[in-house]
PDB file of N, CA and C in Angstrom:
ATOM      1  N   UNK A   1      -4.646  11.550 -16.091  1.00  0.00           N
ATOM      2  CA  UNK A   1      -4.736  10.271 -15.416  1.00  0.00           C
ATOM      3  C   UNK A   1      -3.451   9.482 -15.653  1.00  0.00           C
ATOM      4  N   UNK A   2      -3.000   9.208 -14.909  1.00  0.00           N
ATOM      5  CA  UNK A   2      -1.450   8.178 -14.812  1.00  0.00           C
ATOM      6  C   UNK A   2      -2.235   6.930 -15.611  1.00  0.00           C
ATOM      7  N   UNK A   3      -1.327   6.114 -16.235  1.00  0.00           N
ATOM      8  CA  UNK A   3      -0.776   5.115 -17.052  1.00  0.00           C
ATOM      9  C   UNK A   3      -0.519   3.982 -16.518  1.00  0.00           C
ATOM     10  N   UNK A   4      -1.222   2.726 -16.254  1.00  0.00           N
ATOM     11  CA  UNK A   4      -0.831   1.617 -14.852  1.00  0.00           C
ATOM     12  C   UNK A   4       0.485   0.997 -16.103  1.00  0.00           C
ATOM     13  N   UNK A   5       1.372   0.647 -14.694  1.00  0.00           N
ATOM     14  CA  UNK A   5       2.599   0.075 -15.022  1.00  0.00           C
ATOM     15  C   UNK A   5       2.429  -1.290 -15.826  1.00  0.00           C
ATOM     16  N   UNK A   6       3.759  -1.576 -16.781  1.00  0.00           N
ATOM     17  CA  UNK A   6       3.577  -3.167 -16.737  1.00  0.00           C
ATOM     18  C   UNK A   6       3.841  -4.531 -15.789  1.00  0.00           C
ATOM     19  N   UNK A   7       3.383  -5.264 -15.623  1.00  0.00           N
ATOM     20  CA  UNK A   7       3.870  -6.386 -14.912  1.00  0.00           C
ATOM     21  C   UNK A   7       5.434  -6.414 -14.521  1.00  0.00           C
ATOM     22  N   UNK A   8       5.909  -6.007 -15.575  1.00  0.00           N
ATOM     23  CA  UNK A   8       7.380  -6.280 -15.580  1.00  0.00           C
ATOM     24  C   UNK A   8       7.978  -5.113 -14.715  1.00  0.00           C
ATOM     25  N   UNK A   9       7.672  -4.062 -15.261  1.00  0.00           N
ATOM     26  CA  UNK A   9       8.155  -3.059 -13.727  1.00  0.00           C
ATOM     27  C   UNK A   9       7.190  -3.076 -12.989  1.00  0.00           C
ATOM     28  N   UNK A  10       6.207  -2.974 -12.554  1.00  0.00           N
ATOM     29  CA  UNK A  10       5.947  -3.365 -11.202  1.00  0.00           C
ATOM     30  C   UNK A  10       6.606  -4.207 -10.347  1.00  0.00           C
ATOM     31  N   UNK A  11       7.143  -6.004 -11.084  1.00  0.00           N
ATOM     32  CA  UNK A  11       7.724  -6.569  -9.849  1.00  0.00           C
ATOM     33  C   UNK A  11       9.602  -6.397 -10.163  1.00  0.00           C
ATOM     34  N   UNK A  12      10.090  -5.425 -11.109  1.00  0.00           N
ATOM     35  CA  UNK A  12      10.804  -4.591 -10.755  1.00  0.00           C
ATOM     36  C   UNK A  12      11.087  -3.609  -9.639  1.00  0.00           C
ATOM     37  N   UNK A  13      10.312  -2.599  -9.245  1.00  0.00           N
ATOM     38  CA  UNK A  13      10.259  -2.191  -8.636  1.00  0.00           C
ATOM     39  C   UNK A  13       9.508  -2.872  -6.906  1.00  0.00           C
ATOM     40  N   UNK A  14       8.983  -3.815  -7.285  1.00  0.00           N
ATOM     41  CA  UNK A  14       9.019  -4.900  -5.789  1.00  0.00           C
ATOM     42  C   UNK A  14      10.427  -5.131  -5.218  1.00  0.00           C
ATOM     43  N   UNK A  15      11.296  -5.175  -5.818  1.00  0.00           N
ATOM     44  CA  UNK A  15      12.361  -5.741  -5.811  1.00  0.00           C
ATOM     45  C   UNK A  15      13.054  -4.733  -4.260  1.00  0.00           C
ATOM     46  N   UNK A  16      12.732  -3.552  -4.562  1.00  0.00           N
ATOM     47  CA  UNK A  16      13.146  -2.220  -3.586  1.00  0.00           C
ATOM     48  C   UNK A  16      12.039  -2.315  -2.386  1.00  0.00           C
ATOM     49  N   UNK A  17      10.895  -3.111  -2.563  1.00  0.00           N
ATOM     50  CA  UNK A  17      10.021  -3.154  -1.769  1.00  0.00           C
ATOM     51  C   UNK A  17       9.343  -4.751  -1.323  1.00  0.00           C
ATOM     52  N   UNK A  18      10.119  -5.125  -0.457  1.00  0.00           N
ATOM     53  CA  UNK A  18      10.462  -7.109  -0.614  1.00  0.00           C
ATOM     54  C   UNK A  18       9.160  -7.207   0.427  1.00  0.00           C
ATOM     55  N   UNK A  19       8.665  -6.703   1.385  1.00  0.00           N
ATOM     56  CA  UNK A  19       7.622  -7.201   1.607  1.00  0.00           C
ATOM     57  C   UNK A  19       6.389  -6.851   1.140  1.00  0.00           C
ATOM     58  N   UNK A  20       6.176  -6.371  -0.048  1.00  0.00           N
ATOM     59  CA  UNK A  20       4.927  -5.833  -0.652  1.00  0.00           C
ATOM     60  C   UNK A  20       5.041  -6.944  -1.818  1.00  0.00           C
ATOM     61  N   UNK A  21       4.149  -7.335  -2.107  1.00  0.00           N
ATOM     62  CA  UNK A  21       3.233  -8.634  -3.756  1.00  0.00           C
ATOM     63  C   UNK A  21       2.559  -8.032  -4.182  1.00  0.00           C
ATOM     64  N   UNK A  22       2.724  -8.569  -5.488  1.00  0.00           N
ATOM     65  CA  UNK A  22       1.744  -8.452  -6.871  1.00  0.00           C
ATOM     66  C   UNK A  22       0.503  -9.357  -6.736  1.00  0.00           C
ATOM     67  N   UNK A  23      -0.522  -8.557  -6.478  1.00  0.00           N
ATOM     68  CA  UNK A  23      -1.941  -9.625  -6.626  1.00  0.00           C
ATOM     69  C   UNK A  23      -2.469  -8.441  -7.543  1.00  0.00           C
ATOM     70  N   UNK A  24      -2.342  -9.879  -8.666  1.00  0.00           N
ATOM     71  CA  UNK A  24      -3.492  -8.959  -9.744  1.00  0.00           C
ATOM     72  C   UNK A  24      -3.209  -7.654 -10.290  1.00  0.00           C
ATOM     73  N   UNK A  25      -4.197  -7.132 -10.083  1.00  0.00           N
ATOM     74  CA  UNK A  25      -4.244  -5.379 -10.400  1.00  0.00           C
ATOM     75  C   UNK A  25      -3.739  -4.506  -9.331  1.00  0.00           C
ATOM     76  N   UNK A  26      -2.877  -5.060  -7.506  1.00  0.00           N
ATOM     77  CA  UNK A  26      -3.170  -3.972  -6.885  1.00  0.00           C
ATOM     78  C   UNK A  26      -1.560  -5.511  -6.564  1.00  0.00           C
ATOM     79  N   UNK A  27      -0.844  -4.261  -5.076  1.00  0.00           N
ATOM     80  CA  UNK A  27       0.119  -4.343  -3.951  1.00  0.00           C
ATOM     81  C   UNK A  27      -0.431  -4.889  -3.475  1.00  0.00           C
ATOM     82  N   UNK A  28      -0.215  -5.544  -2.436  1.00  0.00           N
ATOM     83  CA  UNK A  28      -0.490  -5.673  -1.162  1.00  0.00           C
ATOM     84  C   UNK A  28       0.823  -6.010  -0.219  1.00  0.00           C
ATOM     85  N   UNK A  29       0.701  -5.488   1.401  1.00  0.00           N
ATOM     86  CA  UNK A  29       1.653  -5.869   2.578  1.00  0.00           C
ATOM     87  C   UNK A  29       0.454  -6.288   3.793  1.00  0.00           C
ATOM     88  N   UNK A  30       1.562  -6.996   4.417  1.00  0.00           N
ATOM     89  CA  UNK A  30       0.398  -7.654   6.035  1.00  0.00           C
ATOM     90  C   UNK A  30       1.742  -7.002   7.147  1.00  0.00           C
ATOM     91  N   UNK A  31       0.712  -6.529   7.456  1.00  0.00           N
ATOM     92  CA  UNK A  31       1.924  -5.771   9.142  1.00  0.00           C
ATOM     93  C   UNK A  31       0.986  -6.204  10.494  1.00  0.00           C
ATOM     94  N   UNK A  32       2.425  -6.737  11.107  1.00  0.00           N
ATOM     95  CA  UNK A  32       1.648  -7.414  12.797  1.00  0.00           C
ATOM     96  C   UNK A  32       2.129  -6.587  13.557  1.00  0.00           C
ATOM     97  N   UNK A  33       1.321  -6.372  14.406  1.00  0.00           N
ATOM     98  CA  UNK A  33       1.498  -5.109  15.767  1.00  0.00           C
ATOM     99  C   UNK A  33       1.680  -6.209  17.221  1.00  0.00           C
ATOM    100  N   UNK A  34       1.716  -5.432  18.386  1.00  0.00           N
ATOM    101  CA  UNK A  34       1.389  -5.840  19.237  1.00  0.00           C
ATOM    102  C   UNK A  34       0.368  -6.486  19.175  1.00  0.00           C
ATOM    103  N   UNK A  35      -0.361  -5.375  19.408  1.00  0.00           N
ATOM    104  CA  UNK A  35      -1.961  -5.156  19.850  1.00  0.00           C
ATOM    105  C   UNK A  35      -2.952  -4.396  18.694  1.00  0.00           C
ATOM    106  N   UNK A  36      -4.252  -4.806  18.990  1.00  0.00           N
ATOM    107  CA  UNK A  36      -5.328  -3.648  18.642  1.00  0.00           C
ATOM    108  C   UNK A  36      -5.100  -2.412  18.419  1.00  0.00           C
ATOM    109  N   UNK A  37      -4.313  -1.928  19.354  1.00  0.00           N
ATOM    110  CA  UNK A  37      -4.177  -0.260  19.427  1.00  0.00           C
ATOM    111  C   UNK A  37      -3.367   0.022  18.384  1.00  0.00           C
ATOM    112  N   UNK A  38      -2.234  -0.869  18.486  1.00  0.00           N
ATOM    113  CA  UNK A  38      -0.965  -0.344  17.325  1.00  0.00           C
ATOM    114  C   UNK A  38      -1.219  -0.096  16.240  1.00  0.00           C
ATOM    115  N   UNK A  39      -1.964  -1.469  16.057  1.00  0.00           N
ATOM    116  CA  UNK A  39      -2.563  -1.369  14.391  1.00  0.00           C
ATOM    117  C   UNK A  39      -3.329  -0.711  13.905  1.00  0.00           C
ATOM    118  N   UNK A  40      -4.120  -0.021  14.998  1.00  0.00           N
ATOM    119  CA  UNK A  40      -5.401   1.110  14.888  1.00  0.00           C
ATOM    120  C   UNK A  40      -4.275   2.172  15.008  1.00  0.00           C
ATOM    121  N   UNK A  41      -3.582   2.635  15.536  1.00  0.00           N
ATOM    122  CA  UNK A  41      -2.665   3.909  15.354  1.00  0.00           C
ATOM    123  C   UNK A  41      -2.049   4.072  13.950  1.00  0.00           C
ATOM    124  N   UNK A  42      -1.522   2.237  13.670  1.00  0.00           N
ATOM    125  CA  UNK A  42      -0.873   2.751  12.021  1.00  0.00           C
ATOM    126  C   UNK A  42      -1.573   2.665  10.878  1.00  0.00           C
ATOM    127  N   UNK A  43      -3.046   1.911  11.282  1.00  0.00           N
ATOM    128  CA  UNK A  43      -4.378   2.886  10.278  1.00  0.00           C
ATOM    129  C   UNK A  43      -4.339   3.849  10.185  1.00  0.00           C
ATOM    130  N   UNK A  44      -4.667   4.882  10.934  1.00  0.00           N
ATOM    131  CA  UNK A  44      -4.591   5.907  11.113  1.00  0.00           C
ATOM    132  C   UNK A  44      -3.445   7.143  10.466  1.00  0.00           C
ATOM    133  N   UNK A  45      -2.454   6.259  10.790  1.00  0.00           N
ATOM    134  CA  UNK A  45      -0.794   7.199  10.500  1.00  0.00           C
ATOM    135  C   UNK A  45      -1.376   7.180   8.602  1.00  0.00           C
ATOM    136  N   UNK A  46      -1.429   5.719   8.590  1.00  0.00           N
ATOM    137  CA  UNK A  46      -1.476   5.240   7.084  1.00  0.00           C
ATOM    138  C   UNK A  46      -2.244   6.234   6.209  1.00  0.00           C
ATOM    139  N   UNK A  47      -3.594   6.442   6.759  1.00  0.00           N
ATOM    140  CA  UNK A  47      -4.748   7.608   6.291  1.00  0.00           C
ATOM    141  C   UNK A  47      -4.506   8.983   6.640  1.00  0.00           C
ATOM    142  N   UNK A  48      -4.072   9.537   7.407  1.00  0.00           N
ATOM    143  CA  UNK A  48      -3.578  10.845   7.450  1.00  0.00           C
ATOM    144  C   UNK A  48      -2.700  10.864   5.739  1.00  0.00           C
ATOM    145  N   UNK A  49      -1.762   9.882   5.474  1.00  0.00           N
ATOM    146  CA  UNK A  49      -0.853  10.193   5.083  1.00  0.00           C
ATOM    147  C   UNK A  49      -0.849  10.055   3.259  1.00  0.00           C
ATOM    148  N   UNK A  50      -2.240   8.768   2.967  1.00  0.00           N
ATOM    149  CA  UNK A  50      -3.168   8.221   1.934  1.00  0.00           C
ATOM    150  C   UNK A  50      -3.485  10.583   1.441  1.00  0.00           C
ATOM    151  N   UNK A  51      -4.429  10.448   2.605  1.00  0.00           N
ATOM    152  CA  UNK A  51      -4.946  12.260   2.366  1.00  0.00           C
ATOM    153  C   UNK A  51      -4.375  12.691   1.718  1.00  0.00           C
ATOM    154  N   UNK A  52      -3.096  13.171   2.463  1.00  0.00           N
ATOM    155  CA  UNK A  52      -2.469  14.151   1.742  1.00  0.00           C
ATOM    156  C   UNK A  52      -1.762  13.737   0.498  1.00  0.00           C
ATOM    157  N   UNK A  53      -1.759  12.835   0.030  1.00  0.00           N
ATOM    158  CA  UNK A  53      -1.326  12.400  -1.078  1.00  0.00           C
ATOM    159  C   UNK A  53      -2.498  12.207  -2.074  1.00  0.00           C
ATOM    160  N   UNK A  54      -3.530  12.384  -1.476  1.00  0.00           N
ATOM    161  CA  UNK A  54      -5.127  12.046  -2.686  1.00  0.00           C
ATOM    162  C   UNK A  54      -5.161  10.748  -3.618  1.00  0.00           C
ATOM    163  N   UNK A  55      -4.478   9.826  -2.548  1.00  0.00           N
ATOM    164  CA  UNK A  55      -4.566   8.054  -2.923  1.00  0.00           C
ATOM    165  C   UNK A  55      -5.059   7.187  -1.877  1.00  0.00           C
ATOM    166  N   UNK A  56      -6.106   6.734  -2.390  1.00  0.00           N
ATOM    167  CA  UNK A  56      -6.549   5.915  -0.565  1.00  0.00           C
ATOM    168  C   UNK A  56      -6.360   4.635  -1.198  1.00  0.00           C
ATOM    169  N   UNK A  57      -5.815   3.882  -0.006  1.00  0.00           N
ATOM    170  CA  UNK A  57      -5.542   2.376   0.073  1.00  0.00           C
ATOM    171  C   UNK A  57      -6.817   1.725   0.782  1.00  0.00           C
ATOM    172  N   UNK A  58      -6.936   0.484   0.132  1.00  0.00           N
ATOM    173  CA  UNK A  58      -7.694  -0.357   0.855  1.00  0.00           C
ATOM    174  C   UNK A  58      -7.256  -0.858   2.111  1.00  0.00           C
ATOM    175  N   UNK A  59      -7.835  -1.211   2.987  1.00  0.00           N
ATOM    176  CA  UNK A  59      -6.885  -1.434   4.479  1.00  0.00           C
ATOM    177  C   UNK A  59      -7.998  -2.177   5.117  1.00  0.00           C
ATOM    178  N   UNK A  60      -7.453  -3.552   5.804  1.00  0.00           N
ATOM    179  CA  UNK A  60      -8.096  -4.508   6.701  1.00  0.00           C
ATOM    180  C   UNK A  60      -7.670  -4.544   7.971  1.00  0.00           C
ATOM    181  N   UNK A  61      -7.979  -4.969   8.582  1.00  0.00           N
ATOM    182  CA  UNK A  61      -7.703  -4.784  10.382  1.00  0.00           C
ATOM    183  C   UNK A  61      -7.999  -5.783  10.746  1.00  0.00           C
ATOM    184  N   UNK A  62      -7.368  -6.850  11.224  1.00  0.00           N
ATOM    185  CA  UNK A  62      -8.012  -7.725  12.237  1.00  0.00           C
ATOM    186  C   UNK A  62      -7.205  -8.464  13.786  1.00  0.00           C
ATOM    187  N   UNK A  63      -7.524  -7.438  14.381  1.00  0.00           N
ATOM    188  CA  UNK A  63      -6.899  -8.025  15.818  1.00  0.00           C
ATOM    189  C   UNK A  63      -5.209  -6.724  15.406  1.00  0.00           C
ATOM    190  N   UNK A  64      -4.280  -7.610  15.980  1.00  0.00           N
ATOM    191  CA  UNK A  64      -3.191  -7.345  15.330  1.00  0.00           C
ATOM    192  C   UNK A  64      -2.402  -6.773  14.209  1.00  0.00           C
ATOM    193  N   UNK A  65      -2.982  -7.460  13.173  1.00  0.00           N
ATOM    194  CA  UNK A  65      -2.680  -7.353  11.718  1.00  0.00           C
ATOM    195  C   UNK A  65      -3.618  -6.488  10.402  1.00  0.00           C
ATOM    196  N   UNK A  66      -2.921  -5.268  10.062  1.00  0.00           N
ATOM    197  CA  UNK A  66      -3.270  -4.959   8.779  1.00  0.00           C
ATOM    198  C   UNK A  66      -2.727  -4.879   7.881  1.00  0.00           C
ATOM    199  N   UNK A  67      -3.750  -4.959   6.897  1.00  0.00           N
ATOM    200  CA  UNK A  67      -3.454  -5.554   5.098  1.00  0.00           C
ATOM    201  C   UNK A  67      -3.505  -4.641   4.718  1.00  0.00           C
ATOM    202  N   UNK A  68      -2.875  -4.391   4.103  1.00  0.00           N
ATOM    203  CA  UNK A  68      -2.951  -2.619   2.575  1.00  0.00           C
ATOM    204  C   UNK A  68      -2.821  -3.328   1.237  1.00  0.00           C
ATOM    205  N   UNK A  69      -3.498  -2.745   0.530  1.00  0.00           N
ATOM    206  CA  UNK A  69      -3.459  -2.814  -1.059  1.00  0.00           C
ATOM    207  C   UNK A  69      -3.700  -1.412  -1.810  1.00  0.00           C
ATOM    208  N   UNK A  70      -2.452  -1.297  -2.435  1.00  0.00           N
ATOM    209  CA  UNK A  70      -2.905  -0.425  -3.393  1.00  0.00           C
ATOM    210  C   UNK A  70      -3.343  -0.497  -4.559  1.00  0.00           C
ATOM    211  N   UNK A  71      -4.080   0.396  -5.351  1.00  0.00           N
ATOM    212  CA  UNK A  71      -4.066  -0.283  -6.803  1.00  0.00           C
ATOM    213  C   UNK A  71      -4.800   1.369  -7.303  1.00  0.00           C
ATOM    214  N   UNK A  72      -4.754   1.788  -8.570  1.00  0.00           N
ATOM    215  CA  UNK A  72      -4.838   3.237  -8.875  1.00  0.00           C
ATOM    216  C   UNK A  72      -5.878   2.889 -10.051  1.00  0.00           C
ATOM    217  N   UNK A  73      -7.661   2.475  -9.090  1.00  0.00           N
ATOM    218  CA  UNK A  73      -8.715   2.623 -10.226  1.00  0.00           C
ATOM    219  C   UNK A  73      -8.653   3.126 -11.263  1.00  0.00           C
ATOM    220  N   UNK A  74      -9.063   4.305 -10.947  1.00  0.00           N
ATOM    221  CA  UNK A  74      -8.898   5.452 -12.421  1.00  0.00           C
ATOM    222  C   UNK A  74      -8.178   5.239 -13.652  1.00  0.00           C
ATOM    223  N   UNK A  75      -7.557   4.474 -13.040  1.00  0.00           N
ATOM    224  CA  UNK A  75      -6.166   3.749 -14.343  1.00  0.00           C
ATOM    225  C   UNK A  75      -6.442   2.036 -14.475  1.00  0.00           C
ATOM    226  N   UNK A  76      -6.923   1.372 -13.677  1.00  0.00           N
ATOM    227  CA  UNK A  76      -7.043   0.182 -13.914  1.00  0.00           C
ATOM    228  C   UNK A  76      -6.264  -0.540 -14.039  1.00  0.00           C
ATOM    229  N   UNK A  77      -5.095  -0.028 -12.488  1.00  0.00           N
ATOM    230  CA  UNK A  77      -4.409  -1.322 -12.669  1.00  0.00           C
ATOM    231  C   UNK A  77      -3.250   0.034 -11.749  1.00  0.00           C
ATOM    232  N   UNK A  78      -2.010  -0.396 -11.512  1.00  0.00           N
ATOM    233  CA  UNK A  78      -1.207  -0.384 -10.066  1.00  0.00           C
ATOM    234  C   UNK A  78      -0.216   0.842 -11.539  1.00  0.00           C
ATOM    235  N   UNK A  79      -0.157   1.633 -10.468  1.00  0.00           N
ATOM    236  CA  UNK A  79       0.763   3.152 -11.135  1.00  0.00           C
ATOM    237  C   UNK A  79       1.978   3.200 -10.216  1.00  0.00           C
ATOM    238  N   UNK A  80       2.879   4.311 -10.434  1.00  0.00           N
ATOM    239  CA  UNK A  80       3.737   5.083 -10.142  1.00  0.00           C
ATOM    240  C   UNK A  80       3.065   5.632  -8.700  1.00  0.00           C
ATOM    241  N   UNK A  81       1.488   6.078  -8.470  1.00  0.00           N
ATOM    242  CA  UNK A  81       1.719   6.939  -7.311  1.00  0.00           C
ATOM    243  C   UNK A  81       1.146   5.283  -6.367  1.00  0.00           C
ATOM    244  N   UNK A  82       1.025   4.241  -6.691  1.00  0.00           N
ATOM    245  CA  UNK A  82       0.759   2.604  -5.702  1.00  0.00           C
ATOM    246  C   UNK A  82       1.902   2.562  -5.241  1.00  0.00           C
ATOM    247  N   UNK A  83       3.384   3.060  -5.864  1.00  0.00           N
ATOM    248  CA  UNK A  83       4.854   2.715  -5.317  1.00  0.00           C
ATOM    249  C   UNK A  83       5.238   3.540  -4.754  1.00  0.00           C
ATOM    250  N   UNK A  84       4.766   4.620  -5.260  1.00  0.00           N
ATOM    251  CA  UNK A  84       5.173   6.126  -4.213  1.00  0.00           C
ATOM    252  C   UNK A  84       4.653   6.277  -2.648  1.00  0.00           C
ATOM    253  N   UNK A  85       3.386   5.533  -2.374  1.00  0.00           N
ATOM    254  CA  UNK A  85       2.147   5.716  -1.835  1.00  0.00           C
ATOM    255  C   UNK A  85       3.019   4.272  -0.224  1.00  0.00           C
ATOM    256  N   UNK A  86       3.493   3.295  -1.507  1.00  0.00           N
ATOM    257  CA  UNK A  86       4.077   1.719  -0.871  1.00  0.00           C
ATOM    258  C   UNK A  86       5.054   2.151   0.140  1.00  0.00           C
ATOM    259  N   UNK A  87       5.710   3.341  -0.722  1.00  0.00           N
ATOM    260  CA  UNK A  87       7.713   3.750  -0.118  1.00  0.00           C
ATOM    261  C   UNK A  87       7.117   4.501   0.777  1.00  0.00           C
ATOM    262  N   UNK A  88       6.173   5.291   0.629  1.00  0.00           N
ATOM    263  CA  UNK A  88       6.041   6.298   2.399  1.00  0.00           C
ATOM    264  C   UNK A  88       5.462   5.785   3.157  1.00  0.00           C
ATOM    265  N   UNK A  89       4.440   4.402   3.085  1.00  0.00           N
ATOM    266  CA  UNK A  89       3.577   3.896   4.528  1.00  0.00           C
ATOM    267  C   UNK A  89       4.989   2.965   4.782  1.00  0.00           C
ATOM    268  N   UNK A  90       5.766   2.477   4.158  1.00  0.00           N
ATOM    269  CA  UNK A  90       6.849   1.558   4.586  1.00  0.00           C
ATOM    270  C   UNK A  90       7.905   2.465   5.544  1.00  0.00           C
ATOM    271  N   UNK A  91       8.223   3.833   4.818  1.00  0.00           N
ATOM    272  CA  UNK A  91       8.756   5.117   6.014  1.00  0.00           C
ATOM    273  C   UNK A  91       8.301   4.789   7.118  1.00  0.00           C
ATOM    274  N   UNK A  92       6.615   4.821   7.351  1.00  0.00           N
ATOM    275  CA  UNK A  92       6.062   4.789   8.934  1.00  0.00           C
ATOM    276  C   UNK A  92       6.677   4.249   9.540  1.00  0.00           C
ATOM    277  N   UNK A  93       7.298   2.867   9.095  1.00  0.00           N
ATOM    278  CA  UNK A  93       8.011   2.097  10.426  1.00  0.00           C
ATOM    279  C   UNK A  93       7.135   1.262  10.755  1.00  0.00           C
TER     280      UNK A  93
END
């Protein structure tokens, strides 16, 4: 089981990742789409991609806009694979 980071590197490593925050125990980013569809497509991209990595993010939808948070239960509190997990849904584009 991974080791949750300290405060201090976590918003270290924010630093490489400027639109993602520290709430608490987990990440979070807000991404605006067009439309409905977009944001339902980059759900989607997001969870294909959560899979294959065997880390699922929390994810909200509303209209336009979804919210992601990561945070790595099992550990109780935001790891190495929440930043790894941050840097490839931020890849999506």
């Amino acid at each position: 089981m991974a080791e949750p980071l300290s405060v201090e590197r976590v918003r270290d490593a924010l630093q490489a990742l400027p639109e993602w925050e520290l709430a608490h125990d987990r990440i979070r980013r807000s991404y605006r789409f067009v439309d409905f569809s977009q944001a339902f497509a980059f759900m989607t991209r997001v969870a294909l991609l959560a899979e294959k990595q065997g880390h699922h993010p929390e994810l909200r939808n509303v209209y336009s806009r979804v919210v992601v948070e990561l945070t790595s239960h099992d550990a109780g509190g935001i790891t190495e694979r929440d930043l790894e997990l941050a840097r490839a849904i931020d890849a999506l584009g």
